[in-house]
N, C-alpha and C. Protein backbone atom coordinates (compact mmCIF):
# COMPACT_ATOMS: atom_id res chain seq x y z
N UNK A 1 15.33 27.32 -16.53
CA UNK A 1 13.99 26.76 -16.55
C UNK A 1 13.13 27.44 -17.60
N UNK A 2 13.33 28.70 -18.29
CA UNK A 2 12.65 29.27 -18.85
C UNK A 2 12.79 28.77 -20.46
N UNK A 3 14.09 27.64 -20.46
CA UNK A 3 14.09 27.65 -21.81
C UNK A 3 13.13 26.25 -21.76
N UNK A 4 12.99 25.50 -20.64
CA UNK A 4 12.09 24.47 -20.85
C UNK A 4 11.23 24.71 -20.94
N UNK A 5 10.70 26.02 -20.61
CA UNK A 5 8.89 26.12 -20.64
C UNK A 5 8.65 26.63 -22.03
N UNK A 6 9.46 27.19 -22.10
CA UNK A 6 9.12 28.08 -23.71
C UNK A 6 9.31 26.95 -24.69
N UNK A 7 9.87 25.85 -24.54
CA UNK A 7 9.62 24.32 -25.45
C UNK A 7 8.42 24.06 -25.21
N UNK A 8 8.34 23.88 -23.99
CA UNK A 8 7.05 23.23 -23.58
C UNK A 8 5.29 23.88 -24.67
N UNK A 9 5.68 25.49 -24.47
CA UNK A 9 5.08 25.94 -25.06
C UNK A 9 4.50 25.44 -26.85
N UNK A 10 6.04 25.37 -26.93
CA UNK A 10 6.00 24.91 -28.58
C UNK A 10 5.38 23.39 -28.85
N UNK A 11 5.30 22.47 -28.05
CA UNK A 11 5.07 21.35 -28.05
C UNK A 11 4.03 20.81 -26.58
N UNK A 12 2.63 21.17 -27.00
CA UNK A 12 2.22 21.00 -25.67
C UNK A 12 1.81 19.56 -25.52
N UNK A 13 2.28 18.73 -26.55
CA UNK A 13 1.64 17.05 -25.86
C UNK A 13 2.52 16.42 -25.25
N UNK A 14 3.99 17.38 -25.56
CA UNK A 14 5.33 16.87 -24.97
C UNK A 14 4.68 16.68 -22.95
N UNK A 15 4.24 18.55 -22.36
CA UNK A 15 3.63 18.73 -21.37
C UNK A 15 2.21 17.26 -20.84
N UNK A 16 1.83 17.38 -22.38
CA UNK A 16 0.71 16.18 -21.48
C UNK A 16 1.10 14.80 -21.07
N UNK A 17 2.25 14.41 -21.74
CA UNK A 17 2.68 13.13 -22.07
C UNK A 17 4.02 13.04 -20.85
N UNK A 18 4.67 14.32 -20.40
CA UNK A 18 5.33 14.34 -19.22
C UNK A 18 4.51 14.15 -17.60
N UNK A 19 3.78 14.48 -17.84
CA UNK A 19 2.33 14.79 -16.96
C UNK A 19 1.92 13.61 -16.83
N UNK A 20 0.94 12.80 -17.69
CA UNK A 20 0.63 11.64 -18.04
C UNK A 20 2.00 10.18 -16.85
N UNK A 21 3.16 10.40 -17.32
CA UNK A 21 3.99 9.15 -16.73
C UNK A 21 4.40 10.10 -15.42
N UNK A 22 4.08 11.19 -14.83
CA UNK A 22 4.32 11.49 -13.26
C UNK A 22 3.33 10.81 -12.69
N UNK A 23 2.18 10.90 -13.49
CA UNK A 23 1.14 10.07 -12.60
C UNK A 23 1.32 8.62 -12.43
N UNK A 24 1.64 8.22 -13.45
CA UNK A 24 1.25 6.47 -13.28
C UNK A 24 3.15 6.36 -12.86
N UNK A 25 4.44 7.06 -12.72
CA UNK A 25 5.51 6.97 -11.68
C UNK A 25 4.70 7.03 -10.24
N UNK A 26 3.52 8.06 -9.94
CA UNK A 26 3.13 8.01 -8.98
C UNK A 26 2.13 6.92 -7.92
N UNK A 27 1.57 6.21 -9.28
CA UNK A 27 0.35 5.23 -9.33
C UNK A 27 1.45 4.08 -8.77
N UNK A 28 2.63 3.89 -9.41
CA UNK A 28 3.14 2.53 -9.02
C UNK A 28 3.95 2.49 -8.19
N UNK A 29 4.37 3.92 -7.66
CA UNK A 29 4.91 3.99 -6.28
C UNK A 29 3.91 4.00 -5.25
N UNK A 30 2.86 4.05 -5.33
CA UNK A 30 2.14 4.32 -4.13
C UNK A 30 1.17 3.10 -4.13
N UNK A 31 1.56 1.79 -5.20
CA UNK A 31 1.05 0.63 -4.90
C UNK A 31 1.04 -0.14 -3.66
N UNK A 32 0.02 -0.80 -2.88
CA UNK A 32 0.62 -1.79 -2.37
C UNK A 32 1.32 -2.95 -2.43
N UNK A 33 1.89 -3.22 -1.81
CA UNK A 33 2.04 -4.68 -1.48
C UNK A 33 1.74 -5.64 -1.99
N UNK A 34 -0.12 -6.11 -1.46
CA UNK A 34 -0.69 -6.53 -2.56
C UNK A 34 -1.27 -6.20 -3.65
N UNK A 35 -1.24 -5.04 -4.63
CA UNK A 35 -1.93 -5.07 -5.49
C UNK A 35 -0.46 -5.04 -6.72
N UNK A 36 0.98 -5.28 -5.65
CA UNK A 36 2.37 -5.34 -6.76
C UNK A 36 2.14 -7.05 -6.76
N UNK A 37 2.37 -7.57 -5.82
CA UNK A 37 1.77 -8.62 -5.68
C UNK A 37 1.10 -9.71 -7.10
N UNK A 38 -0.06 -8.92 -6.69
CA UNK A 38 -1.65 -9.46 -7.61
C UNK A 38 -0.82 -9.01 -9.14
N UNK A 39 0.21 -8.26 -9.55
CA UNK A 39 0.30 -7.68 -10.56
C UNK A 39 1.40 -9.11 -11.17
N UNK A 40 2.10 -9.02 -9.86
CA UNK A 40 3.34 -10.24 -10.77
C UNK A 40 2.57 -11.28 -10.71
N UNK A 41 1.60 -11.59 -10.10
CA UNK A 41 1.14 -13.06 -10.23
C UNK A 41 0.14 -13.24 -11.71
N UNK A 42 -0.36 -12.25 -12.17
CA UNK A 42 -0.96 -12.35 -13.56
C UNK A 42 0.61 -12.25 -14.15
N UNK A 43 1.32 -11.68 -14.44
CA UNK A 43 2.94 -12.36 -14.75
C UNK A 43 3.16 -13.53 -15.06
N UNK A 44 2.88 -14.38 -14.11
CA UNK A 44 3.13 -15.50 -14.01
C UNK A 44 2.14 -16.52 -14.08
N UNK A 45 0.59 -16.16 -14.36
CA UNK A 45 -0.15 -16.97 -14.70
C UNK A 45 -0.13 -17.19 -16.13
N UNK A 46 0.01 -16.14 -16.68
CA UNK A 46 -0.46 -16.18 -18.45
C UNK A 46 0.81 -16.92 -18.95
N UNK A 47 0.56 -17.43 -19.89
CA UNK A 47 2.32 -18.10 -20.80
C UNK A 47 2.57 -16.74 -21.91
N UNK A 48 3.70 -16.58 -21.75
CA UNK A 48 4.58 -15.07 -21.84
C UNK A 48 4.15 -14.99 -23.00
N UNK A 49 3.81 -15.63 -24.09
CA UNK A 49 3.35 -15.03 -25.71
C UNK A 49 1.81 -14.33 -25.77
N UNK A 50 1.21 -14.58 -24.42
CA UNK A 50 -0.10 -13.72 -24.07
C UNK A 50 0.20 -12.52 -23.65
N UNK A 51 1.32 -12.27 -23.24
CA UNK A 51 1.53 -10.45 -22.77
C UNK A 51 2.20 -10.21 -23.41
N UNK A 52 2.31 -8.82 -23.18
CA UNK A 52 3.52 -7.80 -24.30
C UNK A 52 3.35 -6.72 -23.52
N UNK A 53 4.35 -5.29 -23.77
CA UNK A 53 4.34 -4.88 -23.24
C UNK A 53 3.10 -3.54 -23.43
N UNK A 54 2.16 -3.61 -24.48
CA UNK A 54 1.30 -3.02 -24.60
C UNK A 54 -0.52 -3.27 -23.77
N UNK A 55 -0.27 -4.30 -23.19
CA UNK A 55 -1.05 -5.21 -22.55
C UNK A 55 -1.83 -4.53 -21.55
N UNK A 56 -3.14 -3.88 -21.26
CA UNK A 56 -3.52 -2.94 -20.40
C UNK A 56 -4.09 -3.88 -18.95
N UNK A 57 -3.63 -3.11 -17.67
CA UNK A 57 -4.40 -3.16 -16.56
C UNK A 57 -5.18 -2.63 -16.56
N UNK A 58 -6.54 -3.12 -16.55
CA UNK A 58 -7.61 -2.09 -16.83
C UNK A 58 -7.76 -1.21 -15.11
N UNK A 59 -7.80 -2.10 -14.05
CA UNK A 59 -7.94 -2.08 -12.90
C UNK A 59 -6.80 -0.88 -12.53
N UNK A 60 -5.70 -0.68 -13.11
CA UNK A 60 -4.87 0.33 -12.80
C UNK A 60 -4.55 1.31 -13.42
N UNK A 61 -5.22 1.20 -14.70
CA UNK A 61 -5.13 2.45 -15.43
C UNK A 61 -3.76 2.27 -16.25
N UNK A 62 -2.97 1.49 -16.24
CA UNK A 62 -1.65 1.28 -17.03
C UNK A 62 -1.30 0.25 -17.97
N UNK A 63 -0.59 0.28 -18.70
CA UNK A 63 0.11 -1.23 -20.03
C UNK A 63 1.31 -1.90 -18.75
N UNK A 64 1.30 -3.07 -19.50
CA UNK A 64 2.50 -3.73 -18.71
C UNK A 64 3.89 -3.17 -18.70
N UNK A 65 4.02 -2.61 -19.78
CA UNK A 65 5.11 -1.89 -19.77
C UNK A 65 5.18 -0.92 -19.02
N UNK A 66 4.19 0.16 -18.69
CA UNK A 66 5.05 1.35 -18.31
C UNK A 66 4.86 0.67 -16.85
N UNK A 67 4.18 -0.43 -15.97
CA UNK A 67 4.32 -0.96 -14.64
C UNK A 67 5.66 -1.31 -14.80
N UNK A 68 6.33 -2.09 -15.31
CA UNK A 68 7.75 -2.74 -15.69
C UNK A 68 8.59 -1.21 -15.93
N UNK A 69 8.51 -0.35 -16.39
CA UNK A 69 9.54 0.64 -16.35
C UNK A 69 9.44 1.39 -15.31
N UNK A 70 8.38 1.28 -14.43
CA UNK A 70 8.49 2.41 -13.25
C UNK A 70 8.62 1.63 -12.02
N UNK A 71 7.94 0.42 -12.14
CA UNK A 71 8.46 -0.80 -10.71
C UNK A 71 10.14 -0.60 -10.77
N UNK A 72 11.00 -0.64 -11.79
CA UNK A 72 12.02 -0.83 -12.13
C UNK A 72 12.48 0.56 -11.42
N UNK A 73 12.38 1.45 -12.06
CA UNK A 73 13.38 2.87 -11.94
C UNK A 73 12.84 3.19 -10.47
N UNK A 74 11.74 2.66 -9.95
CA UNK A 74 11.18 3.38 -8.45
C UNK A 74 11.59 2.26 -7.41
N UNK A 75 12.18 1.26 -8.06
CA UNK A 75 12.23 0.12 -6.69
C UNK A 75 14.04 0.70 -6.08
N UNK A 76 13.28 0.72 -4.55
CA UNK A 76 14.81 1.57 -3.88
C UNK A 76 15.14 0.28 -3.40
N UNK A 77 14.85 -1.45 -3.96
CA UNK A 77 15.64 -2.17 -2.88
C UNK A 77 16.57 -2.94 -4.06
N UNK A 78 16.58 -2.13 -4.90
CA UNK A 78 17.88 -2.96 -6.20
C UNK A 78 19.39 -2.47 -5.59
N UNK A 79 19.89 -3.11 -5.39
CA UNK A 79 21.05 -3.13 -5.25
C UNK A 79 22.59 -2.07 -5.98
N UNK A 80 22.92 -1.07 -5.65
CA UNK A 80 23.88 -0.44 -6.59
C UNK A 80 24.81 -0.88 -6.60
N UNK A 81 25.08 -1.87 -5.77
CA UNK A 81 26.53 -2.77 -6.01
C UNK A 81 26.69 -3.50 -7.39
N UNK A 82 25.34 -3.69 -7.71
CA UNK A 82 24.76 -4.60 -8.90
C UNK A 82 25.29 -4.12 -10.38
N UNK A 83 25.10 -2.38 -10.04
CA UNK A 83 25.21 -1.83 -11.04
C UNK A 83 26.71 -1.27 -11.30
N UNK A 84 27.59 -1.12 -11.92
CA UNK A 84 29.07 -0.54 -12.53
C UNK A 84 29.00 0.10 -13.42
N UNK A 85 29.79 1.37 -13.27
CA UNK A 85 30.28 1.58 -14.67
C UNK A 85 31.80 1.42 -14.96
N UNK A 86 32.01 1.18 -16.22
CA UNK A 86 33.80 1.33 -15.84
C UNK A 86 34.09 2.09 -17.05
């Protein structure tokens, strides 16, 4: 652990920017229901050449993307059968 901190040292936006996506990993795990909800349904209202993944929730503090990379890596009801390696 000491060789990570002493990086850390050398590079402290690496620290802010690790910091930064614990929170909003934390923000979109601790969503509800409805406000995952309310999130896919603007999804699905706009026609897809209106979003991208730089696209801000102002209301949540996040871009569409990093909701889409952490709904993703934090959702425990995906299936690992789904997934293989061979």
């Amino acid at each position: 652990m000491e060789i990570v901190q002493s990086e850390m040292k050398l590079l402290p936006h690496t620290n802010t920017t690790y910091e930064k996506y614990l929170v909003i990993a934390s923000i979109v795990e601790n969503l509800s229901i409805k406000d995952k909800r309310h999130i896919f349904k603007i999804f699905r209202d706009l026609p897809s050449e209106k979003i991208n993944t730089s696209a801000l929730f102002i209301n949540y503090g996040m871009t569409v993307g990093e909701f889409a990379i952490f709904y993703v890596l934090g959702n425990k009801n995906c299936s690992k059968s789904a997934v293989s390696i061979k």
